[in-house]
C-alpha atoms as a PDB file:
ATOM      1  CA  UNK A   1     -24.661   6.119  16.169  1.00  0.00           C
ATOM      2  CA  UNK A   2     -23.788   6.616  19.600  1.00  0.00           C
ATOM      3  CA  UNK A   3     -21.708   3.035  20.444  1.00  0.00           C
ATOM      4  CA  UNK A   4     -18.738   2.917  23.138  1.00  0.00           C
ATOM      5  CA  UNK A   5     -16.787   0.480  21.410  1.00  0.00           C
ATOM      6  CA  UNK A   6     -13.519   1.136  20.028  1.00  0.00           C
ATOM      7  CA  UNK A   7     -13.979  -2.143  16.977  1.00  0.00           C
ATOM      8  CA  UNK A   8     -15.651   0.660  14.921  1.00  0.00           C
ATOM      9  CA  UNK A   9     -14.426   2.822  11.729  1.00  0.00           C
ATOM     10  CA  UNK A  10     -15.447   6.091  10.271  1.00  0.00           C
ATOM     11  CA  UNK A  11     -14.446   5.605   6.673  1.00  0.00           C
ATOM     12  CA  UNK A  12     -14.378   9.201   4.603  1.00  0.00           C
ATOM     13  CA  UNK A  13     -14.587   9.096   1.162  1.00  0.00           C
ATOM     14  CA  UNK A  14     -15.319   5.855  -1.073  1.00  0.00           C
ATOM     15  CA  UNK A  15     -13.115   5.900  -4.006  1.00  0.00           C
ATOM     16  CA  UNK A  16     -10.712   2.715  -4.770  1.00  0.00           C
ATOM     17  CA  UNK A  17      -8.536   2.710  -1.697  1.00  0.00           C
ATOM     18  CA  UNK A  18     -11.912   3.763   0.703  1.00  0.00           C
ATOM     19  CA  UNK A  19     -13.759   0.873  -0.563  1.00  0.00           C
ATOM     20  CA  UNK A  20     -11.374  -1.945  -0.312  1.00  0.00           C
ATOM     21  CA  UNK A  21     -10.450  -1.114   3.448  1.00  0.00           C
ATOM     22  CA  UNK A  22     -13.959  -1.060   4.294  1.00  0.00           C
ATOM     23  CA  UNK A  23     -14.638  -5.119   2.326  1.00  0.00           C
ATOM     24  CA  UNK A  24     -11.327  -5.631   4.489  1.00  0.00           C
ATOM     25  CA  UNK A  25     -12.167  -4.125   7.695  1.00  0.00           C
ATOM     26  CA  UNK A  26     -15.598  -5.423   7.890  1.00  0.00           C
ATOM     27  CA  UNK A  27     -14.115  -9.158   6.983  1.00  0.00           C
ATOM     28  CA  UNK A  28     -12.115  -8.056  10.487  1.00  0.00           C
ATOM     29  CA  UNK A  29     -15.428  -7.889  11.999  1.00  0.00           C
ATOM     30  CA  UNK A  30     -14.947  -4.187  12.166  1.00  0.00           C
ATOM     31  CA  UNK A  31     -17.921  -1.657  12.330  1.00  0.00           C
ATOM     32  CA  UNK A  32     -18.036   0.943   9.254  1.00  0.00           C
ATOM     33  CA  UNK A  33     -18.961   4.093   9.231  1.00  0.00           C
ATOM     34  CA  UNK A  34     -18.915   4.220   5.345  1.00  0.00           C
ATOM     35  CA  UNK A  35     -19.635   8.197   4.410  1.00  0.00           C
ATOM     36  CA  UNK A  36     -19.262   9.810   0.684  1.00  0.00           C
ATOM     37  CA  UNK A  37     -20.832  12.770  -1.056  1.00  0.00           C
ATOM     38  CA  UNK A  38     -21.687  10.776  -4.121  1.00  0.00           C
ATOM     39  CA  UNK A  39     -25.446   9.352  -3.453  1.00  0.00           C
ATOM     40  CA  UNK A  40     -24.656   6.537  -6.172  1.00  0.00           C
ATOM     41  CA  UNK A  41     -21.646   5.579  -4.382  1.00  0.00           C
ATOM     42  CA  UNK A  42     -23.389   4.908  -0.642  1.00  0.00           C
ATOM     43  CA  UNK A  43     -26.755   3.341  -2.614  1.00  0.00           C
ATOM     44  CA  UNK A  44     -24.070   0.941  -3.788  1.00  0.00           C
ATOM     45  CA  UNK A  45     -22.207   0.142  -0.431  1.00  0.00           C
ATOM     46  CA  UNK A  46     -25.474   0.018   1.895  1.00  0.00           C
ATOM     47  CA  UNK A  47     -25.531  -3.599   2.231  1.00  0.00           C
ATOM     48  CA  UNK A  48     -21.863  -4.066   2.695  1.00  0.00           C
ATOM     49  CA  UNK A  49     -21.110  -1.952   5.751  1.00  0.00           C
ATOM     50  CA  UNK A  50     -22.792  -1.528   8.707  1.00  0.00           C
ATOM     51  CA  UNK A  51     -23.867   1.923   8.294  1.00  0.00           C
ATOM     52  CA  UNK A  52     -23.599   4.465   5.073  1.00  0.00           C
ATOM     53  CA  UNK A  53     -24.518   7.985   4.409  1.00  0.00           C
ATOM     54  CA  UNK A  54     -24.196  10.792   2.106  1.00  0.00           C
ATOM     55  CA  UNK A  55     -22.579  14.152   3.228  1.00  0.00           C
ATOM     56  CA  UNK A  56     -19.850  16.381   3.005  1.00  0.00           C
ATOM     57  CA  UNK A  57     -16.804  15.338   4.773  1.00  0.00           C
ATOM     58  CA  UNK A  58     -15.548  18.852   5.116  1.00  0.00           C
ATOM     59  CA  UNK A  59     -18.672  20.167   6.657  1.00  0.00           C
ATOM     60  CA  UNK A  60     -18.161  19.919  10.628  1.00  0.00           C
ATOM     61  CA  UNK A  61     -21.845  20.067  11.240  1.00  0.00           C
ATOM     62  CA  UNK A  62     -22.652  17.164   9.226  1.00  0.00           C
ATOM     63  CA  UNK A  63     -19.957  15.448  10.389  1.00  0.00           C
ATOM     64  CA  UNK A  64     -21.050  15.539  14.173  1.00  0.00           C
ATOM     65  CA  UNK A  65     -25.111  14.957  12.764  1.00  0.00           C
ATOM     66  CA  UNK A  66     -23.236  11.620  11.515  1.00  0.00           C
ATOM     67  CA  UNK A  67     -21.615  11.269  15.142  1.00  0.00           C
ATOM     68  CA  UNK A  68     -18.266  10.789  14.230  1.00  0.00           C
ATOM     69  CA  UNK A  69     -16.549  12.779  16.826  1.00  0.00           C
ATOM     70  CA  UNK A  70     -17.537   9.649  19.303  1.00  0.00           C
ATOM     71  CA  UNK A  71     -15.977   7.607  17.045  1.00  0.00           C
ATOM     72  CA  UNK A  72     -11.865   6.764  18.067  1.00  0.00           C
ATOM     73  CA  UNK A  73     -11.007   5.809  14.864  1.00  0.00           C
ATOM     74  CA  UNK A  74     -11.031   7.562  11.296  1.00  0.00           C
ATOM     75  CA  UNK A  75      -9.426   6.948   7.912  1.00  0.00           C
ATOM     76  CA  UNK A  76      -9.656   9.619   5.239  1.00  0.00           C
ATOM     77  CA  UNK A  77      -9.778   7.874   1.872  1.00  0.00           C
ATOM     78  CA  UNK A  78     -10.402  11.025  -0.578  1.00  0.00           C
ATOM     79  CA  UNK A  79      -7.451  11.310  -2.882  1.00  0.00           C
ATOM     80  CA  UNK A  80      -7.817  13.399  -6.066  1.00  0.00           C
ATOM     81  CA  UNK A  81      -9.742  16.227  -4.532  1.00  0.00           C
ATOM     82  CA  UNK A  82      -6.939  17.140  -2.505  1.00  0.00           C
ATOM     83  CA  UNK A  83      -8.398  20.359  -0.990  1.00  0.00           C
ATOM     84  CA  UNK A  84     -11.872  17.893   0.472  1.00  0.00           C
ATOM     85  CA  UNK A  85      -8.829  16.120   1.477  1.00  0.00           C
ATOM     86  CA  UNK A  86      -6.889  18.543   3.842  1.00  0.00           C
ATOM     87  CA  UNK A  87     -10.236  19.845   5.036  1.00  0.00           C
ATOM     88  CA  UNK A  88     -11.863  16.419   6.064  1.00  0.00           C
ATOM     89  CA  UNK A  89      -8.621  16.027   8.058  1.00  0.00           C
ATOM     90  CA  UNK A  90      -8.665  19.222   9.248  1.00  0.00           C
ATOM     91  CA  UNK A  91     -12.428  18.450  10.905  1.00  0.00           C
ATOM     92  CA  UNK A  92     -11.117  14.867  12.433  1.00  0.00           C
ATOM     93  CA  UNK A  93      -8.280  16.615  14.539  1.00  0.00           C
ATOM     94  CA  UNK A  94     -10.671  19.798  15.709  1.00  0.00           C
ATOM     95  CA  UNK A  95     -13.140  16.964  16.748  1.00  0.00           C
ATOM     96  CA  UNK A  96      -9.852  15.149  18.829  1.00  0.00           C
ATOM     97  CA  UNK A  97     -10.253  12.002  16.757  1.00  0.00           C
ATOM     98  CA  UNK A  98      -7.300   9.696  18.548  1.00  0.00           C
ATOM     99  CA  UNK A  99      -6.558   7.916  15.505  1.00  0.00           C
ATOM    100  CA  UNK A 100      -7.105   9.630  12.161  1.00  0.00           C
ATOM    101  CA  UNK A 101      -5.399   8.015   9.297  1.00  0.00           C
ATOM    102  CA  UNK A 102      -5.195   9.749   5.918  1.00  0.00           C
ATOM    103  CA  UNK A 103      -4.803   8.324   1.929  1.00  0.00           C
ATOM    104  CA  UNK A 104      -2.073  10.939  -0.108  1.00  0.00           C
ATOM    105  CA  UNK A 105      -1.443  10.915  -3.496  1.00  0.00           C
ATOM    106  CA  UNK A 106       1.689  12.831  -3.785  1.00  0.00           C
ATOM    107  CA  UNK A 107       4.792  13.493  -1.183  1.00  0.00           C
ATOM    108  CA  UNK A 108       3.429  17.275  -0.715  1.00  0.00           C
ATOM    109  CA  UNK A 109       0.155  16.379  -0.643  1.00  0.00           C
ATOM    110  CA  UNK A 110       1.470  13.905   2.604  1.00  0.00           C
ATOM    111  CA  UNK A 111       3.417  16.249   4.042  1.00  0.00           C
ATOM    112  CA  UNK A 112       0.134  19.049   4.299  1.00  0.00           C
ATOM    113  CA  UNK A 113      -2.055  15.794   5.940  1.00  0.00           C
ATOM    114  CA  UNK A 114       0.733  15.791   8.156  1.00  0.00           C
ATOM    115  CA  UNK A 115       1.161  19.384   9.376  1.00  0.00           C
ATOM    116  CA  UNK A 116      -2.430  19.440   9.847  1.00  0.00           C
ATOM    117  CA  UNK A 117      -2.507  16.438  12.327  1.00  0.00           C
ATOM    118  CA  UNK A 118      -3.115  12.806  10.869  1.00  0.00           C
ATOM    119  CA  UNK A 119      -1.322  10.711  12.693  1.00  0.00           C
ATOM    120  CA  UNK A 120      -1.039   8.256   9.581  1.00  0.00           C
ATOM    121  CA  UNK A 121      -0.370   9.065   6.245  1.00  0.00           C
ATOM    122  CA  UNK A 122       0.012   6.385   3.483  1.00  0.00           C
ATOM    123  CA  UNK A 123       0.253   6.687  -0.263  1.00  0.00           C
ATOM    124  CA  UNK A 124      -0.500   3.618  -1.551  1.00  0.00           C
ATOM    125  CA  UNK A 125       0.188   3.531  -5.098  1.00  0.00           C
ATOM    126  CA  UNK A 126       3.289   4.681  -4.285  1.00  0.00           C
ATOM    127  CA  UNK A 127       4.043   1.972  -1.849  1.00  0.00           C
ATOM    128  CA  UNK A 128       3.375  -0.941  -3.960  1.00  0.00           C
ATOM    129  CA  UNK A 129       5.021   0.808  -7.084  1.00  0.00           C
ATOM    130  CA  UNK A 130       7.752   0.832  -4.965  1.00  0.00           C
ATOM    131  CA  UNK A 131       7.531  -2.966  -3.284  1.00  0.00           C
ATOM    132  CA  UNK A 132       7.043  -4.335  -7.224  1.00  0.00           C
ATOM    133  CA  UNK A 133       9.768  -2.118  -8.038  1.00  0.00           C
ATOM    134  CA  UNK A 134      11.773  -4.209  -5.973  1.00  0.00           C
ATOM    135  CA  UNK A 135      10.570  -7.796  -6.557  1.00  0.00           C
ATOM    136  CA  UNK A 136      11.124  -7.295  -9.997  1.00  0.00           C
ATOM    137  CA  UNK A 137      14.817  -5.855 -10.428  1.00  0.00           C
ATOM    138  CA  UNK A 138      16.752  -8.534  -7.625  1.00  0.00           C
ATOM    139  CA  UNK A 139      15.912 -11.338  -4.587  1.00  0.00           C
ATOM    140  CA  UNK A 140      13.761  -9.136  -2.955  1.00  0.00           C
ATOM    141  CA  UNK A 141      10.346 -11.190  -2.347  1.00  0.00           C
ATOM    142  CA  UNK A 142       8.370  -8.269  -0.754  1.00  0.00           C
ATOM    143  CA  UNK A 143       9.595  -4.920   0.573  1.00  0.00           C
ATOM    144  CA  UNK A 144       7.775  -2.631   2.439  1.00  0.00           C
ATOM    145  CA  UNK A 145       9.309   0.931   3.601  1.00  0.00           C
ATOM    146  CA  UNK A 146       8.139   2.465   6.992  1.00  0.00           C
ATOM    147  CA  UNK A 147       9.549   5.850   6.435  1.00  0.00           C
ATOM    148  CA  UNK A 148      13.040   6.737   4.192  1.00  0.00           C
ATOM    149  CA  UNK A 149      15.416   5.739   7.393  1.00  0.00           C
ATOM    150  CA  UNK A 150      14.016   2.201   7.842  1.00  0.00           C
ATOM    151  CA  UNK A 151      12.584  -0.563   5.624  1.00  0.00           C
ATOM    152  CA  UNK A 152      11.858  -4.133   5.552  1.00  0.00           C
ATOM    153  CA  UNK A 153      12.668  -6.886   2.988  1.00  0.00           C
ATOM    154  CA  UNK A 154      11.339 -10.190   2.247  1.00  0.00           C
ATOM    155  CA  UNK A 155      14.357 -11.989   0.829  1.00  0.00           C
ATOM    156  CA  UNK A 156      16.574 -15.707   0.111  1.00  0.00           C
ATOM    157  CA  UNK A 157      19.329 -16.095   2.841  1.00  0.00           C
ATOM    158  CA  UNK A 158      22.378 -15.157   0.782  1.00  0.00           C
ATOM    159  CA  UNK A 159      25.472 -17.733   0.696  1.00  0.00           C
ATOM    160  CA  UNK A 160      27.477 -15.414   3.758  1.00  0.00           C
ATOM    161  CA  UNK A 161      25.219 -16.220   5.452  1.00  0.00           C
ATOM    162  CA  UNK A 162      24.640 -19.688   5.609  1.00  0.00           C
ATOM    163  CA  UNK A 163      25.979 -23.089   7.399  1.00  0.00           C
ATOM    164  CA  UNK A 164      26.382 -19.762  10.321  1.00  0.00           C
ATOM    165  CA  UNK A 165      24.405 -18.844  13.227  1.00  0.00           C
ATOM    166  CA  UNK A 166      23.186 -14.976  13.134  1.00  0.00           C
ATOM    167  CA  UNK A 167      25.803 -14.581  15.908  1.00  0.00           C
ATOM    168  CA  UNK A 168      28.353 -15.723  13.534  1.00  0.00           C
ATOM    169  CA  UNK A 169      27.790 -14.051  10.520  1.00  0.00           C
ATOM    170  CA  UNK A 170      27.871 -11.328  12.821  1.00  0.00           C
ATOM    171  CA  UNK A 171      24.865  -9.879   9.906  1.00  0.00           C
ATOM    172  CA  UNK A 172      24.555  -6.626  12.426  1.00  0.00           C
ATOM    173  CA  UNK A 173      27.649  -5.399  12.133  1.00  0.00           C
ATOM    174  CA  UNK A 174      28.577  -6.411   8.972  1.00  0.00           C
ATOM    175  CA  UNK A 175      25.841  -5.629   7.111  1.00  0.00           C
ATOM    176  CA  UNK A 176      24.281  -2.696   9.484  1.00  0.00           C
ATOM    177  CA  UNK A 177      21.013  -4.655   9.663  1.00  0.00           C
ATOM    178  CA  UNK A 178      18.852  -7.025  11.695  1.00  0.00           C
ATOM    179  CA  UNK A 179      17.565 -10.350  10.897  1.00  0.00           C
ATOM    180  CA  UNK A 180      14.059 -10.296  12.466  1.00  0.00           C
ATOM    181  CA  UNK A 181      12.529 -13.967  11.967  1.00  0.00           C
ATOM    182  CA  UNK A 182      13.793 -16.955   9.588  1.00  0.00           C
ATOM    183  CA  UNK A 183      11.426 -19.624   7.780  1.00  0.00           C
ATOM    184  CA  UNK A 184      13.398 -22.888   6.595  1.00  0.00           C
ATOM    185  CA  UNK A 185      12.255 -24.542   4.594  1.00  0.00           C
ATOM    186  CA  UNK A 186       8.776 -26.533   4.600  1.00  0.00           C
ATOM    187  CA  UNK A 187       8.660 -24.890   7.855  1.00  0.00           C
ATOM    188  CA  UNK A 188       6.652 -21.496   9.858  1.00  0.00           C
ATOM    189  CA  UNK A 189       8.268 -18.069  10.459  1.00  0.00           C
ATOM    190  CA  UNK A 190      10.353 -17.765  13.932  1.00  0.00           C
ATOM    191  CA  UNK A 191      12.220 -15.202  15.767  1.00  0.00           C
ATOM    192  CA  UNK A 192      15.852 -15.086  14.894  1.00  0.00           C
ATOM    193  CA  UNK A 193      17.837 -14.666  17.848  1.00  0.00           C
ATOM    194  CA  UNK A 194      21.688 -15.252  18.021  1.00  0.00           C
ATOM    195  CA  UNK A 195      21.588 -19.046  18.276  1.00  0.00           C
ATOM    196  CA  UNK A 196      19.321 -19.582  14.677  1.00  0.00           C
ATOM    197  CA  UNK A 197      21.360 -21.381  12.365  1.00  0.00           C
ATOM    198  CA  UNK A 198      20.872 -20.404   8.572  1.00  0.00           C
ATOM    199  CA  UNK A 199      20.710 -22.775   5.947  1.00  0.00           C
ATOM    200  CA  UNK A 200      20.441 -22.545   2.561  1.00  0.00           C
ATOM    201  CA  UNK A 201      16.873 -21.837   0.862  1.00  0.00           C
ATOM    202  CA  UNK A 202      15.869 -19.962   4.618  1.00  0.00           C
ATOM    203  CA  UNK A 203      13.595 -17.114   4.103  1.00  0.00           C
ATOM    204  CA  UNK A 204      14.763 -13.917   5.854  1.00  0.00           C
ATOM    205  CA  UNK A 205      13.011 -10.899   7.201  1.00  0.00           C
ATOM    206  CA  UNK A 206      15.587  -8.352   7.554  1.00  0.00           C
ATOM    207  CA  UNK A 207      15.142  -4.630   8.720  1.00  0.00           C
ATOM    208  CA  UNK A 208      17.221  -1.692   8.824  1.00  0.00           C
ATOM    209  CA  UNK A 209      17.879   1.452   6.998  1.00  0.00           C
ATOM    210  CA  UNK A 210      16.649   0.878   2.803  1.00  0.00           C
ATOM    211  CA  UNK A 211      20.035   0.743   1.275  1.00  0.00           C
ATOM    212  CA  UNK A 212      21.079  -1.620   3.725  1.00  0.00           C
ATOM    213  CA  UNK A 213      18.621  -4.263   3.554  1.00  0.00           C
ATOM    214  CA  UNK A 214      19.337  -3.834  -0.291  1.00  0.00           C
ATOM    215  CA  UNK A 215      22.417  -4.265  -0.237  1.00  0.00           C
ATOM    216  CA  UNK A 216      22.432  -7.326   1.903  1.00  0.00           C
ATOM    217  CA  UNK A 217      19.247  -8.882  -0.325  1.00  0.00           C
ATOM    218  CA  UNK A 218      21.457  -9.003  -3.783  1.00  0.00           C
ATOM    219  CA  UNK A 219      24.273 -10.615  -1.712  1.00  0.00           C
ATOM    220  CA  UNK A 220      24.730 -13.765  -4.197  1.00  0.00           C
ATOM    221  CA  UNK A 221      22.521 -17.132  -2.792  1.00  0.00           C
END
């Protein structure tokens, strides 16, 4: 297993969420390190990732038999068994993994991945209930928070806005957000600067603090 390259993944625990990043990551042309404790599991994923085996993610001597210490990047996908969880982690950050990413299924249960040292944390059912949440009560196309003091929305330039340049409408200040790129339409995504006229129909991407970009995404088109 021994391989210097940094385009490789150890992926810990196959359920749902385990599975589909390693289809995704190995359409990146990523190596995966696909490991689970559940023989049928790995008998079922052998010929769709580079390497599989069966062991216990918790256990730090089968973990280094596996070689994963050398590897630089590490996602923990176990997500009912909370306590394999924790103690998978746990074994990534003794072994100094640089990038150890971890799947939660509750806020506490993020919060313990945390304290113990993954430097990623992401609930996913969670974070689409929450971006379909959105789409489906207002104008918000697609909404995706990065942590409760900032978020980014997909949204329909609303009327203050257009016929104005961003310096104009002054969005900042007004609306205590940022306008990061504009798509009119038939067009491609750019960077909004202070020159970028708005027109009407323009697709915004708009950051800043969740009730803010809210706010400024059911202003009336």
């Amino acid at each position: 297993m021994a391989n210097s390259s940094q385009n490789r993944v150890a992926v810990l625990g196959l359920g749902r969420f385990g599975l589909s990043l390693c289809d995704e990551l190995m359409k990146l042309g990523v190596e995966v390190l696909a490991v689970d404790s559940d023989p049928k599991i790995i008998q079922s994923v052998t010929n769709d990732v580079t390497h599989a085996a069966v062991a216990d993610t918790t256990d730090p001597e089968a973990m280094s038999q596996l070689g994963i210490p050398d590897f630089e990047k590490a996602v923990v996908g176990i997500g009912t068994n909370i306590e394999a969880s924790i103690l998978t982690a746990s074994v990534l950050v003794d072994f100094g993994i640089p990038k150890i990413l971890a799947k939660a299924v509750s806020a506490q249960h993020a919060r313990i991945l945390e304290r113990v040292g993954a430097h990623y944390v992401v609930r996913p059912e969670h974070d689409m209930g929450a971006r379909v949440a959105h789409r489906i009560t207002g104008r918000i196309l697609d909404y995706i928070e990065f942590d409760p003091e900032y978020a980014m929305v997909k949204t329909i330039a609303p009327a203050a806005a257009v016929g104005n340049t961003l310096g104009e409408s002054a969005s900042r200040s007004n609306f205590s957000i940022t306008v990061v790129a504009v798509k009119h339409r038939g067009g491609e995504y750019i960077y909004a600067t202070e020159s970028t006229m708005i027109e009407k129909g323009d697709v915004l991407i708009v950051g800043g603090k969740p009730q803010d970009v809210e706010r400024f995404a059911q202003l009336p088109s």
